[in-house]
PDB file of N, CA and C in Angstrom:
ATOM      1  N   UNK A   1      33.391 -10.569  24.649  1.00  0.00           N
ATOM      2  CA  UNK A   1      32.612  -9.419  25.063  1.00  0.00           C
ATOM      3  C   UNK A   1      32.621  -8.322  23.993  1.00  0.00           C
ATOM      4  N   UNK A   2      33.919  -7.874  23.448  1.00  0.00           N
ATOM      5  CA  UNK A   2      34.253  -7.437  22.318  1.00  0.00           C
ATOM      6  C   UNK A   2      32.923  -7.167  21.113  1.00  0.00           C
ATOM      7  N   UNK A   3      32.754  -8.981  21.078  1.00  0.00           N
ATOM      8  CA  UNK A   3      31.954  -9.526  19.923  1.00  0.00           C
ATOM      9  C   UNK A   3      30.358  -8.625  19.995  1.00  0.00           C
ATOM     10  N   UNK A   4      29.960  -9.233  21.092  1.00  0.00           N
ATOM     11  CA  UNK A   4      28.915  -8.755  21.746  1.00  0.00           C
ATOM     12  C   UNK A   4      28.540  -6.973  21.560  1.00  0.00           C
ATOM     13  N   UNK A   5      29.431  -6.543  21.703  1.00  0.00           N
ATOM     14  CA  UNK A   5      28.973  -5.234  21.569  1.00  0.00           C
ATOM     15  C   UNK A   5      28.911  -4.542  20.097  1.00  0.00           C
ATOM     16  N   UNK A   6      29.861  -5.194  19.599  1.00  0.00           N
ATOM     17  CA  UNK A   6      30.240  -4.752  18.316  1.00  0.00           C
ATOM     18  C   UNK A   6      28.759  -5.276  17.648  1.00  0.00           C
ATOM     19  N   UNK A   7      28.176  -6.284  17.798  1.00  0.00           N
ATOM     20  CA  UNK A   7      27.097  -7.174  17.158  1.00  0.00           C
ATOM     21  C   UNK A   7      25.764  -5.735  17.554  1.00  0.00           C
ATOM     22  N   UNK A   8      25.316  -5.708  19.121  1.00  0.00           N
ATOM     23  CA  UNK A   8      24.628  -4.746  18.951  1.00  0.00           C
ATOM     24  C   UNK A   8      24.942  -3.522  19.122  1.00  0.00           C
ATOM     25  N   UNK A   9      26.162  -2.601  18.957  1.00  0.00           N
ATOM     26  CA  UNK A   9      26.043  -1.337  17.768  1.00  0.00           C
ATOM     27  C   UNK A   9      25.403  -1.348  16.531  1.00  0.00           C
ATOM     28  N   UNK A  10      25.922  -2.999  15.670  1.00  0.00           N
ATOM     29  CA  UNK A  10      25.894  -2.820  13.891  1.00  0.00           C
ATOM     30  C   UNK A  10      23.761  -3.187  14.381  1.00  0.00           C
ATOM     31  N   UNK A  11      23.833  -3.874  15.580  1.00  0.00           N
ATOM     32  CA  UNK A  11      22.305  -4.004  14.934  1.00  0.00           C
ATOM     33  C   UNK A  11      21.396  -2.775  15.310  1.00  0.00           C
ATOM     34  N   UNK A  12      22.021  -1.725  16.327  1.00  0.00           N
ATOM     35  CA  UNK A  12      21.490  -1.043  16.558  1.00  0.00           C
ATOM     36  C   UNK A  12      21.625   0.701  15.601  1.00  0.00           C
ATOM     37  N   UNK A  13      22.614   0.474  15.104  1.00  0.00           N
ATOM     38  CA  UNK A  13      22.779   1.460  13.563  1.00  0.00           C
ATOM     39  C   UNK A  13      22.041   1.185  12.731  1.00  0.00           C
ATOM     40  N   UNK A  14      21.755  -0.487  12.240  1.00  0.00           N
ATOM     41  CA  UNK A  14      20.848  -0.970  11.326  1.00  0.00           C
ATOM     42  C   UNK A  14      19.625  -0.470  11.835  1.00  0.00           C
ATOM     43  N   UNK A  15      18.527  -0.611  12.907  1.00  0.00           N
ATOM     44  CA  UNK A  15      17.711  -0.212  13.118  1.00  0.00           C
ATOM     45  C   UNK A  15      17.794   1.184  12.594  1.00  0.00           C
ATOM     46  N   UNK A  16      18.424   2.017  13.581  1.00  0.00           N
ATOM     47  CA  UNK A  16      17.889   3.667  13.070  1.00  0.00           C
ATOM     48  C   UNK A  16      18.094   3.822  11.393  1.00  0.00           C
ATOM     49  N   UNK A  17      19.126   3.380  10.887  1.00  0.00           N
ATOM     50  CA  UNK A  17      18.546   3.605   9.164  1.00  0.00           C
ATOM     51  C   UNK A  17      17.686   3.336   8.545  1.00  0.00           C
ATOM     52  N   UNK A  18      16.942   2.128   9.181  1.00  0.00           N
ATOM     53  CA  UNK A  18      15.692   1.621   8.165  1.00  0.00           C
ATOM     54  C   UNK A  18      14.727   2.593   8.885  1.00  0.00           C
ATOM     55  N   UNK A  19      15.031   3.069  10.384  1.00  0.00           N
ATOM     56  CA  UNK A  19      13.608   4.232  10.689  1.00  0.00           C
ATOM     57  C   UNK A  19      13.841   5.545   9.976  1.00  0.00           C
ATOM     58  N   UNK A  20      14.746   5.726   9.325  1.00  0.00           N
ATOM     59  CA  UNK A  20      15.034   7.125   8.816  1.00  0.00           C
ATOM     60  C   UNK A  20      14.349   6.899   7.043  1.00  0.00           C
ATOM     61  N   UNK A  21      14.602   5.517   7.056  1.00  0.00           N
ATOM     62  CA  UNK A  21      14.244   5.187   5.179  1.00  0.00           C
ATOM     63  C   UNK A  21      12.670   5.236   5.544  1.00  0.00           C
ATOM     64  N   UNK A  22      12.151   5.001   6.425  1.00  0.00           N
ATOM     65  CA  UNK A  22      10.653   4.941   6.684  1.00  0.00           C
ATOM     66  C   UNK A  22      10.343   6.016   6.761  1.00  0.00           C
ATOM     67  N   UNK A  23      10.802   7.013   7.826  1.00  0.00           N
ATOM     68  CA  UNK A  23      10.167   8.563   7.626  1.00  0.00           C
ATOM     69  C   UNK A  23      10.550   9.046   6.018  1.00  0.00           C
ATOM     70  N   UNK A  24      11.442   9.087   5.658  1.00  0.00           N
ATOM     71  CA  UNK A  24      11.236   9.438   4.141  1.00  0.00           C
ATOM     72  C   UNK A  24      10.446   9.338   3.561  1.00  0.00           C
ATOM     73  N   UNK A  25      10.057   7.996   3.170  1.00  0.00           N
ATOM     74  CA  UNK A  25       9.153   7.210   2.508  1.00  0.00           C
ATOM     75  C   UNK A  25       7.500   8.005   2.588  1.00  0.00           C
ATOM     76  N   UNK A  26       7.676   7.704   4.188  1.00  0.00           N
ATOM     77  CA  UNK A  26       6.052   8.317   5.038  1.00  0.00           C
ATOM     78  C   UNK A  26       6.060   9.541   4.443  1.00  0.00           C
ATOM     79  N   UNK A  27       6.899  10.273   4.709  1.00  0.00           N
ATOM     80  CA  UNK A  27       6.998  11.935   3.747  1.00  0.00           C
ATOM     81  C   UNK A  27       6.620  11.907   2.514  1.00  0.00           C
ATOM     82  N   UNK A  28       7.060  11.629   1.533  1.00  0.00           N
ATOM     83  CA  UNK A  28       7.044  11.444   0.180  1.00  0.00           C
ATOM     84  C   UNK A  28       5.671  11.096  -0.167  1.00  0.00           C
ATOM     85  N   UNK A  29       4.916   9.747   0.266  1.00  0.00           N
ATOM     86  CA  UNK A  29       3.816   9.757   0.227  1.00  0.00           C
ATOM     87  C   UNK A  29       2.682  10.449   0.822  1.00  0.00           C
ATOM     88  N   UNK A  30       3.040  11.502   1.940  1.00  0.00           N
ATOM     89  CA  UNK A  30       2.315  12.004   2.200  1.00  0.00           C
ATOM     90  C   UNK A  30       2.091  13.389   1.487  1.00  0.00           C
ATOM     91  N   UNK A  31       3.036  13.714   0.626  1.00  0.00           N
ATOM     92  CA  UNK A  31       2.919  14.978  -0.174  1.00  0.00           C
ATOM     93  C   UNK A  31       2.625  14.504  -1.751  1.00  0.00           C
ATOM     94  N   UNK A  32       2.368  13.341  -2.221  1.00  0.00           N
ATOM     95  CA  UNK A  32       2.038  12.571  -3.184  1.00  0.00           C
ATOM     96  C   UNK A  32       0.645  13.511  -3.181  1.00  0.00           C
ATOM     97  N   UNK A  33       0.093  13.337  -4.903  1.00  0.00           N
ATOM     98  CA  UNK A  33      -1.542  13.302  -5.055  1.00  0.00           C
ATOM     99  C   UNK A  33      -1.907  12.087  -5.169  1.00  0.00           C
ATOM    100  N   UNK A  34      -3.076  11.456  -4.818  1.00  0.00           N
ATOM    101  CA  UNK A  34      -3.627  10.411  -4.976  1.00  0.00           C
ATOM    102  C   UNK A  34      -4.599  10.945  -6.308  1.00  0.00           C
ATOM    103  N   UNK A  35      -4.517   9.844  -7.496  1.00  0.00           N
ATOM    104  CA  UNK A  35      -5.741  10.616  -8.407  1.00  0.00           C
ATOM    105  C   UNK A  35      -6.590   9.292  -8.478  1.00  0.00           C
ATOM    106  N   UNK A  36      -8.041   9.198  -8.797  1.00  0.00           N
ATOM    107  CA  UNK A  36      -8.138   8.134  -9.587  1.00  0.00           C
ATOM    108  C   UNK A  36      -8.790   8.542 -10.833  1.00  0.00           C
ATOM    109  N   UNK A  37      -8.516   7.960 -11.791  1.00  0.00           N
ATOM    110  CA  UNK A  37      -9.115   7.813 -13.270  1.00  0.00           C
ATOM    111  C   UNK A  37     -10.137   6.947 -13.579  1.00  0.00           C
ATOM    112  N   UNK A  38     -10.985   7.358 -13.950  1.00  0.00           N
ATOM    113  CA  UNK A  38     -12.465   5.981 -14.278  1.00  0.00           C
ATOM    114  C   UNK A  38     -13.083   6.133 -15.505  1.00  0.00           C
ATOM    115  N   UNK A  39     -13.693   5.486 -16.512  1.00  0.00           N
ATOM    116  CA  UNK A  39     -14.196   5.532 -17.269  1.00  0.00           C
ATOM    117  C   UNK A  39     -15.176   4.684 -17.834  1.00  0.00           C
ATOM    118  N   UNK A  40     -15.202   4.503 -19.628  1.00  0.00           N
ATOM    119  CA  UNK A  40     -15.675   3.314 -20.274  1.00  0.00           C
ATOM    120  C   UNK A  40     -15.382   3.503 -21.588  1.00  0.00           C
ATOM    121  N   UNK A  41     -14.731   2.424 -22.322  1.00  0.00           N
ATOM    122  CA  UNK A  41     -14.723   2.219 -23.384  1.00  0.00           C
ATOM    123  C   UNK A  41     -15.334   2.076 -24.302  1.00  0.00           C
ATOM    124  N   UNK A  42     -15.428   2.301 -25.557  1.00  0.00           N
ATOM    125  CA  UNK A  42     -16.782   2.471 -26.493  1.00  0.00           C
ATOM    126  C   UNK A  42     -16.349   2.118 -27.821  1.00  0.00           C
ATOM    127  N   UNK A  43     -17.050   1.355 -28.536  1.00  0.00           N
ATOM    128  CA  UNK A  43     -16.340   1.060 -30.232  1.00  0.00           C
ATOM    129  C   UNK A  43     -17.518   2.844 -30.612  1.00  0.00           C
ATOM    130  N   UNK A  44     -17.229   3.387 -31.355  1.00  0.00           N
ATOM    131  CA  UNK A  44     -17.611   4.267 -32.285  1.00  0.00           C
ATOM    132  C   UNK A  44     -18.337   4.303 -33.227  1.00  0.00           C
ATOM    133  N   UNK A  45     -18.610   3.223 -33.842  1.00  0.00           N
ATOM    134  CA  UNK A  45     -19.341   2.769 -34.664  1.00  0.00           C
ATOM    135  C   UNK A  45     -20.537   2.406 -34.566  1.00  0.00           C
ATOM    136  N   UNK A  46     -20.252   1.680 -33.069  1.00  0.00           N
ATOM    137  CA  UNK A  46     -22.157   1.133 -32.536  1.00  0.00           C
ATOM    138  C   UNK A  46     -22.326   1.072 -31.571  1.00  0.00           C
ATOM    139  N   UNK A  47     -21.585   2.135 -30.382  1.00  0.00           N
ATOM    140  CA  UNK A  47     -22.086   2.267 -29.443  1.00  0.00           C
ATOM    141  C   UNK A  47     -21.668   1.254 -28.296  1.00  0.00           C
ATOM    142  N   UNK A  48     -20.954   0.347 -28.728  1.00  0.00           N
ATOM    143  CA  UNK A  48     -20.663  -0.996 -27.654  1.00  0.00           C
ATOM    144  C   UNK A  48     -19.436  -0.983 -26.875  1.00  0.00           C
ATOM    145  N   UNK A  49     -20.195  -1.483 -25.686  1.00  0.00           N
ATOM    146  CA  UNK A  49     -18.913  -1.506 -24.664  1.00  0.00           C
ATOM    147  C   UNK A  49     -17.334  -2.579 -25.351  1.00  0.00           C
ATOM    148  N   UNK A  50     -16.004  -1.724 -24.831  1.00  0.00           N
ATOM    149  CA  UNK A  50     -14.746  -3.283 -25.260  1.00  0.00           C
ATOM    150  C   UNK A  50     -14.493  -3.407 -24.190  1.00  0.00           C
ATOM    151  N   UNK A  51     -14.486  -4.743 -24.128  1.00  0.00           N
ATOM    152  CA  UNK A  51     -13.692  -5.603 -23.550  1.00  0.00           C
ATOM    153  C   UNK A  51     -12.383  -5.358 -23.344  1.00  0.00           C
ATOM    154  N   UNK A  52     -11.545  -5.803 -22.784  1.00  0.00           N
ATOM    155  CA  UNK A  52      -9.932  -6.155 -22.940  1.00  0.00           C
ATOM    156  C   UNK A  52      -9.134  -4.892 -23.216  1.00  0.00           C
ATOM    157  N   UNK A  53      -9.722  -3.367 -23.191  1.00  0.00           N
ATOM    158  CA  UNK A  53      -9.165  -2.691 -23.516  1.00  0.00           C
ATOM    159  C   UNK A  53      -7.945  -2.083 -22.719  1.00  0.00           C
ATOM    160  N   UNK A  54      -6.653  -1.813 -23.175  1.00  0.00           N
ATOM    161  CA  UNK A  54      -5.659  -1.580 -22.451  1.00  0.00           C
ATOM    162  C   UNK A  54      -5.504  -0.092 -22.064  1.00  0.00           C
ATOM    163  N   UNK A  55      -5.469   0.779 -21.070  1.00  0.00           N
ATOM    164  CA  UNK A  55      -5.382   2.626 -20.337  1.00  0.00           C
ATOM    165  C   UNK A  55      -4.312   2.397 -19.992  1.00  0.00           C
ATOM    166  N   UNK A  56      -3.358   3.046 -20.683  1.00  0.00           N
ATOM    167  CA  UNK A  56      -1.975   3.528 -20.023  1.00  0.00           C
ATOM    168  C   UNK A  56      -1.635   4.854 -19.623  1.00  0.00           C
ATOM    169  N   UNK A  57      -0.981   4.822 -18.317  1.00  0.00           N
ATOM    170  CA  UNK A  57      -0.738   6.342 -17.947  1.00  0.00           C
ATOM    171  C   UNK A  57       1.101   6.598 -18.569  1.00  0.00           C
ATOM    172  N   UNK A  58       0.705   7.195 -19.350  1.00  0.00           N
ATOM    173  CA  UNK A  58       1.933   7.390 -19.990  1.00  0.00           C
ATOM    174  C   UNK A  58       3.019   8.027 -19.562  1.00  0.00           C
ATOM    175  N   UNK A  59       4.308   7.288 -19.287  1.00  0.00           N
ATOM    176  CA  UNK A  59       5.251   7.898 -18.708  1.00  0.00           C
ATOM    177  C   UNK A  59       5.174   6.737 -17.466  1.00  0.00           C
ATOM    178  N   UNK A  60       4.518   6.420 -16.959  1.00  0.00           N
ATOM    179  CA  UNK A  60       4.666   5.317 -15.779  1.00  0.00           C
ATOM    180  C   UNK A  60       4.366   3.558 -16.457  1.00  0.00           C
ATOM    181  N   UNK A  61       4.235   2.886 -15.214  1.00  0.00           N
ATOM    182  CA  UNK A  61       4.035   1.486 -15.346  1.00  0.00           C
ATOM    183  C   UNK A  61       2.702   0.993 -15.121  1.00  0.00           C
ATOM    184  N   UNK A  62       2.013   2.465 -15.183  1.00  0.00           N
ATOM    185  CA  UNK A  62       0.370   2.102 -14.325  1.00  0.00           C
ATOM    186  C   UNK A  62      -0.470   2.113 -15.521  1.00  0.00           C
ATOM    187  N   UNK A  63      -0.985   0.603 -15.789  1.00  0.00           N
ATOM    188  CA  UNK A  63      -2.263   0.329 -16.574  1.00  0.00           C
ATOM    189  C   UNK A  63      -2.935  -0.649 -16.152  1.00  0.00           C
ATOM    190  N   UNK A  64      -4.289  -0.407 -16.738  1.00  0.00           N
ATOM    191  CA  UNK A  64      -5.587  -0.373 -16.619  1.00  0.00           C
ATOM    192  C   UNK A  64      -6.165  -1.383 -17.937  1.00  0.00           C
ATOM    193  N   UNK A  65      -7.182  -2.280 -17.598  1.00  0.00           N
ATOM    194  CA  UNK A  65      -7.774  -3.257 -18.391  1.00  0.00           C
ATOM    195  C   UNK A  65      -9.379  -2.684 -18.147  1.00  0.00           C
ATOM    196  N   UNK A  66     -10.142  -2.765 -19.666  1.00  0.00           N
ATOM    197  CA  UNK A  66     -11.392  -2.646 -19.271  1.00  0.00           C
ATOM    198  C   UNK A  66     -12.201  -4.032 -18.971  1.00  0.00           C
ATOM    199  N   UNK A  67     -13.484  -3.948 -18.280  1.00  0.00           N
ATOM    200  CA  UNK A  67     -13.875  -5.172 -17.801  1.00  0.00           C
ATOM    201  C   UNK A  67     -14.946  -5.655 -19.087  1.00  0.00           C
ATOM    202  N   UNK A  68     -15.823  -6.105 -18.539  1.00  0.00           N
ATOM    203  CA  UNK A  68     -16.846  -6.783 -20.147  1.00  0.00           C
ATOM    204  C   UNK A  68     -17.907  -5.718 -20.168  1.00  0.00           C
ATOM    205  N   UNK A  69     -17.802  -4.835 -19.521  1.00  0.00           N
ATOM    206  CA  UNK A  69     -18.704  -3.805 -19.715  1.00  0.00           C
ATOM    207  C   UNK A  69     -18.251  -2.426 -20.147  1.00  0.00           C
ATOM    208  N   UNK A  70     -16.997  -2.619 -20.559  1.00  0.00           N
ATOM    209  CA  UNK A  70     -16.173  -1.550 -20.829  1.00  0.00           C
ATOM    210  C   UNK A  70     -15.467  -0.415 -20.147  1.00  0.00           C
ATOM    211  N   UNK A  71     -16.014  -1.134 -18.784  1.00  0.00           N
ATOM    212  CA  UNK A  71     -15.334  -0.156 -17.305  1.00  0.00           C
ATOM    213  C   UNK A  71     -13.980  -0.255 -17.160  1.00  0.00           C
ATOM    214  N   UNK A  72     -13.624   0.680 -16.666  1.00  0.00           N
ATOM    215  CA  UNK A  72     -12.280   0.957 -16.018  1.00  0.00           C
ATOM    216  C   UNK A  72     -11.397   1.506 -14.975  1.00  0.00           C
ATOM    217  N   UNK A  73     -10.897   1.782 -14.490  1.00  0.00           N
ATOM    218  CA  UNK A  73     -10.485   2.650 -13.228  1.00  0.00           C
ATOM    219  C   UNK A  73      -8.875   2.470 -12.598  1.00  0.00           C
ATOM    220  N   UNK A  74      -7.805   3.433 -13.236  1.00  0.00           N
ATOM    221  CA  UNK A  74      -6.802   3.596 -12.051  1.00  0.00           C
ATOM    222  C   UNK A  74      -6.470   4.127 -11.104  1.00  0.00           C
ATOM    223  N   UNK A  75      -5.875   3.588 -10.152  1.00  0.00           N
ATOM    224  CA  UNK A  75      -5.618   4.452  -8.669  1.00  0.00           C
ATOM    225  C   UNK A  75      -4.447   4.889  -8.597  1.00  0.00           C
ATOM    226  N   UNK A  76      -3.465   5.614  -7.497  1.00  0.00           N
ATOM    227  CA  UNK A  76      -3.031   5.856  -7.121  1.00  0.00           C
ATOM    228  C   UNK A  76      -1.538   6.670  -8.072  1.00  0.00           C
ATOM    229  N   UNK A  77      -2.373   7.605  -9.327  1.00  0.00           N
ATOM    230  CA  UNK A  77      -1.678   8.124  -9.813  1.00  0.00           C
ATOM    231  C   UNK A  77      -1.210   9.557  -9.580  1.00  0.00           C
ATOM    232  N   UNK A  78       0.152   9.883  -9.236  1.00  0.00           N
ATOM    233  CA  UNK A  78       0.449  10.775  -8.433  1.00  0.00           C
ATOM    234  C   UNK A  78       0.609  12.173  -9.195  1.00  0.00           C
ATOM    235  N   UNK A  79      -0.256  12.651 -10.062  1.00  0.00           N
ATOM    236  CA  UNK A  79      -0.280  13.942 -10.891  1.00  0.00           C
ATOM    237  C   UNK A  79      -1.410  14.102 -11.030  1.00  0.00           C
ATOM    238  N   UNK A  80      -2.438  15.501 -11.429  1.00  0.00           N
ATOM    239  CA  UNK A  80      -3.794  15.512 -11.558  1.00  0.00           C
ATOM    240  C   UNK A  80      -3.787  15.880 -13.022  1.00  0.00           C
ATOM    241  N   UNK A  81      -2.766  15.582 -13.919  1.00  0.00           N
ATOM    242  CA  UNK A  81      -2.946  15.274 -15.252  1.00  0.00           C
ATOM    243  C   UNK A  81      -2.088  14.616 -15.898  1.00  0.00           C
ATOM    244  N   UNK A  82      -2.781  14.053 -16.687  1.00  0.00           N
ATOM    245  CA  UNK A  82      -2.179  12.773 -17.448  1.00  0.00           C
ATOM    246  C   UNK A  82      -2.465  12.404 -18.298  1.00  0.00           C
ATOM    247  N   UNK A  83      -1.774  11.418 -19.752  1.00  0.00           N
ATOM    248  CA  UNK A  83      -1.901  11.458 -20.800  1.00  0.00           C
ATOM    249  C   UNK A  83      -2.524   9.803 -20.890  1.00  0.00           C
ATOM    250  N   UNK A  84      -3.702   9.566 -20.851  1.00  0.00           N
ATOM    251  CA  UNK A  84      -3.788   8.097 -20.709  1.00  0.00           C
ATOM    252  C   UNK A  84      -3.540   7.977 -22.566  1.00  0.00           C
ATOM    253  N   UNK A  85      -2.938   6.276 -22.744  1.00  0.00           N
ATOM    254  CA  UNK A  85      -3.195   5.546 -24.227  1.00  0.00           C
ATOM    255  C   UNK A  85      -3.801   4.747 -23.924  1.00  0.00           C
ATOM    256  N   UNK A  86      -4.976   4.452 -24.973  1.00  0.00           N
ATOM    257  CA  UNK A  86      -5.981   3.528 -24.455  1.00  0.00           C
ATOM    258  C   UNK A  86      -5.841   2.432 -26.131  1.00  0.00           C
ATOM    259  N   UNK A  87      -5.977   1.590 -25.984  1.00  0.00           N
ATOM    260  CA  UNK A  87      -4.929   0.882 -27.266  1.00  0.00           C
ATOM    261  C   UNK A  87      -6.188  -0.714 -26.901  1.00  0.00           C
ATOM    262  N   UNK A  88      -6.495  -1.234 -28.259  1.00  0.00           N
ATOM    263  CA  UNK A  88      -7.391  -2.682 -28.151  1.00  0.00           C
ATOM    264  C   UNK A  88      -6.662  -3.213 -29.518  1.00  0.00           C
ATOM    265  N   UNK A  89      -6.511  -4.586 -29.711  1.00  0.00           N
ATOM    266  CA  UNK A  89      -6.275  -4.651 -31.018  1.00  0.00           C
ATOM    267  C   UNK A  89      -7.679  -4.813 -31.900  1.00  0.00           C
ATOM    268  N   UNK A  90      -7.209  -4.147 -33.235  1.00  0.00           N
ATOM    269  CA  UNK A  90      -8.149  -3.922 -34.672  1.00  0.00           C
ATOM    270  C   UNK A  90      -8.669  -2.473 -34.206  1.00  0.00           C
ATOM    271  N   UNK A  91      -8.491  -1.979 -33.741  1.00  0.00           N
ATOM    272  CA  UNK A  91      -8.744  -0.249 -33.084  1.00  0.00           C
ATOM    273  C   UNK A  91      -7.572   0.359 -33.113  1.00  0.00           C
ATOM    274  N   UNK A  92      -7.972   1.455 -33.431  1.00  0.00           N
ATOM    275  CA  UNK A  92      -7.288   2.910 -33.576  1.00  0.00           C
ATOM    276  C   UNK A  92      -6.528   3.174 -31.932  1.00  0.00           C
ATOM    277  N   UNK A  93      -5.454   3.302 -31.721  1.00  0.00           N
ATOM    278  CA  UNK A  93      -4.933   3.707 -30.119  1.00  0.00           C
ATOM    279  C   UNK A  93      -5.377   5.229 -30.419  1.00  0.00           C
ATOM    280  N   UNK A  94      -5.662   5.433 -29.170  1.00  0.00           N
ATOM    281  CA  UNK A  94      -5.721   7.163 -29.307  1.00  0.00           C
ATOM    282  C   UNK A  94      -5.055   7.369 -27.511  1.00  0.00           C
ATOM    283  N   UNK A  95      -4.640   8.580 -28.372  1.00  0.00           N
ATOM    284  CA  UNK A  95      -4.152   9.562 -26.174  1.00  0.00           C
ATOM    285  C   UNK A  95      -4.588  10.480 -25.967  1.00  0.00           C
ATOM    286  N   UNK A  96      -5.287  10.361 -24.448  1.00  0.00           N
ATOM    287  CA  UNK A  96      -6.015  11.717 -24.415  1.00  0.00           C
ATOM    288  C   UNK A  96      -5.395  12.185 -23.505  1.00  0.00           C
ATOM    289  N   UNK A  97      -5.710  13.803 -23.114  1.00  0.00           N
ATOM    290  CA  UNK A  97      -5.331  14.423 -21.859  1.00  0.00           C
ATOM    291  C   UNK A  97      -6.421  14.241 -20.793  1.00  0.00           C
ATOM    292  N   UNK A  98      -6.046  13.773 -19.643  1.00  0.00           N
ATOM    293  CA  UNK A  98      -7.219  13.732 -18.635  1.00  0.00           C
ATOM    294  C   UNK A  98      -6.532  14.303 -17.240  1.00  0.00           C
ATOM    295  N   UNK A  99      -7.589  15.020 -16.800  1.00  0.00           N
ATOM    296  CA  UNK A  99      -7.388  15.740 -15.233  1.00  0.00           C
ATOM    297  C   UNK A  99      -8.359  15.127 -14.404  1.00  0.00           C
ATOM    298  N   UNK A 100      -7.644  15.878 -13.164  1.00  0.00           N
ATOM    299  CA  UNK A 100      -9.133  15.421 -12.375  1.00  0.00           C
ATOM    300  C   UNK A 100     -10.486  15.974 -12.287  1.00  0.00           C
ATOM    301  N   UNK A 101     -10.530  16.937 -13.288  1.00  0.00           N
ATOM    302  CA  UNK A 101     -11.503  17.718 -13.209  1.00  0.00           C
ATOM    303  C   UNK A 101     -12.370  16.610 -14.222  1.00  0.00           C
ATOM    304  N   UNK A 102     -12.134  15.623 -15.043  1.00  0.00           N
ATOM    305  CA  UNK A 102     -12.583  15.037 -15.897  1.00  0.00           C
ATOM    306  C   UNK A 102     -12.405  13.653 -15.279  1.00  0.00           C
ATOM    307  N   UNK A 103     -13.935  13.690 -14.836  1.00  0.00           N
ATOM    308  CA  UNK A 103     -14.660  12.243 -14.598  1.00  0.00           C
ATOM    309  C   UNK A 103     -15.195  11.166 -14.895  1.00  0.00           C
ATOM    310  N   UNK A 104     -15.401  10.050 -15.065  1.00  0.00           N
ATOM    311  CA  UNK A 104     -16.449   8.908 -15.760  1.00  0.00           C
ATOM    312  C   UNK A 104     -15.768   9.509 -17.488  1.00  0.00           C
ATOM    313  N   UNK A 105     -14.919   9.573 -17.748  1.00  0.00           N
ATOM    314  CA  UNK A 105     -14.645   9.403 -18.945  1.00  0.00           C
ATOM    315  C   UNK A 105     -14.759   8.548 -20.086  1.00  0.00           C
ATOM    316  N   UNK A 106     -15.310   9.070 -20.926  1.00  0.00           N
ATOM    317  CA  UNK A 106     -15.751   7.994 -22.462  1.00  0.00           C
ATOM    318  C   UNK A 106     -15.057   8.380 -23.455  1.00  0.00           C
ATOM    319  N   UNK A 107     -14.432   7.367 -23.934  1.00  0.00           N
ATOM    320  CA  UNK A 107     -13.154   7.198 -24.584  1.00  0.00           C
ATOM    321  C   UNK A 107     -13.958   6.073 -26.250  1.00  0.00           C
ATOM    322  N   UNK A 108     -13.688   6.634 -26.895  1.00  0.00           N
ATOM    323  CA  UNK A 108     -14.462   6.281 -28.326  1.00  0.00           C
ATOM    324  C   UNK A 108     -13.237   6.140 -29.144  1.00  0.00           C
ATOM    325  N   UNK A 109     -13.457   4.627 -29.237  1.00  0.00           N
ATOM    326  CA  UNK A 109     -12.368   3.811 -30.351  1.00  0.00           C
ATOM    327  C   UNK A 109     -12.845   3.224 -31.525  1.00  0.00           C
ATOM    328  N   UNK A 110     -11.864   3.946 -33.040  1.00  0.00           N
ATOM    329  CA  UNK A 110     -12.987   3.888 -34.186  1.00  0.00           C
ATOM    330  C   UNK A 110     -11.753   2.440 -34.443  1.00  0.00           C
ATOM    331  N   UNK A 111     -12.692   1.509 -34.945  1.00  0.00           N
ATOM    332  CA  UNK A 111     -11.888   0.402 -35.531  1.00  0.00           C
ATOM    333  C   UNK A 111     -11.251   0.945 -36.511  1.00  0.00           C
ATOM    334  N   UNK A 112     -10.441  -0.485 -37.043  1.00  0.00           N
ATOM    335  CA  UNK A 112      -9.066  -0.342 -38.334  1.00  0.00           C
ATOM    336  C   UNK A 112      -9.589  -0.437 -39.250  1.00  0.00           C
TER     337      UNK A 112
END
């Protein structure tokens, strides 16, 4: 009987901590900014969309690939400014400052 009770205390302590790690959590994200970043990539030279190009939000793990049209777009970055690196190989990396006040961004990469 002992057993029994002792079993649901520990499972019933376990419960309320994981509901307390959840309201945290729920908190935290709810005072988060959601940003998103969008753009297009551009060679400089002639006007053409890149491919394969790599947007890093610098300081985090959040990047971004452009598509074959040179589009791009990250979500759920939690500051309304940020230093993207936008990096292709045989191109120049460059970093820009971007807010949210700065939309559909065009990002012009002069080759090597």
């Amino acid at each position: 009987m002992k057993k029994v009770i002792f079993l649901f205390a520990a499972l019933l302590l376990a419960t309320t901590s994981f509901s307390e790690e959840n309201k945290v959590e729920k908190a935290d994200k709810a005072n988060s900014i959601n940003v998103k970043f969008s753009g297009k990539v551009i060679d400089s030279t002639n006007g053409e969309a890149l491919a394969g190009a790599a947007i890093m939000v610098e300081g985090s793990g959040e990047i971004a690939y452009t598509d074959f049209e040179g589009n791009f777009e990250i979500n759920s970055v939690e500051t309304s400014q940020v230093n993207l690196i936008v990096s292709l190989i045989s191109y120049e990396k460059i970093k820009l400052n971007a807010s949210t006040d700065a939309k559909d961004l065009k990002v012009l990469l002069k080759p090597l």
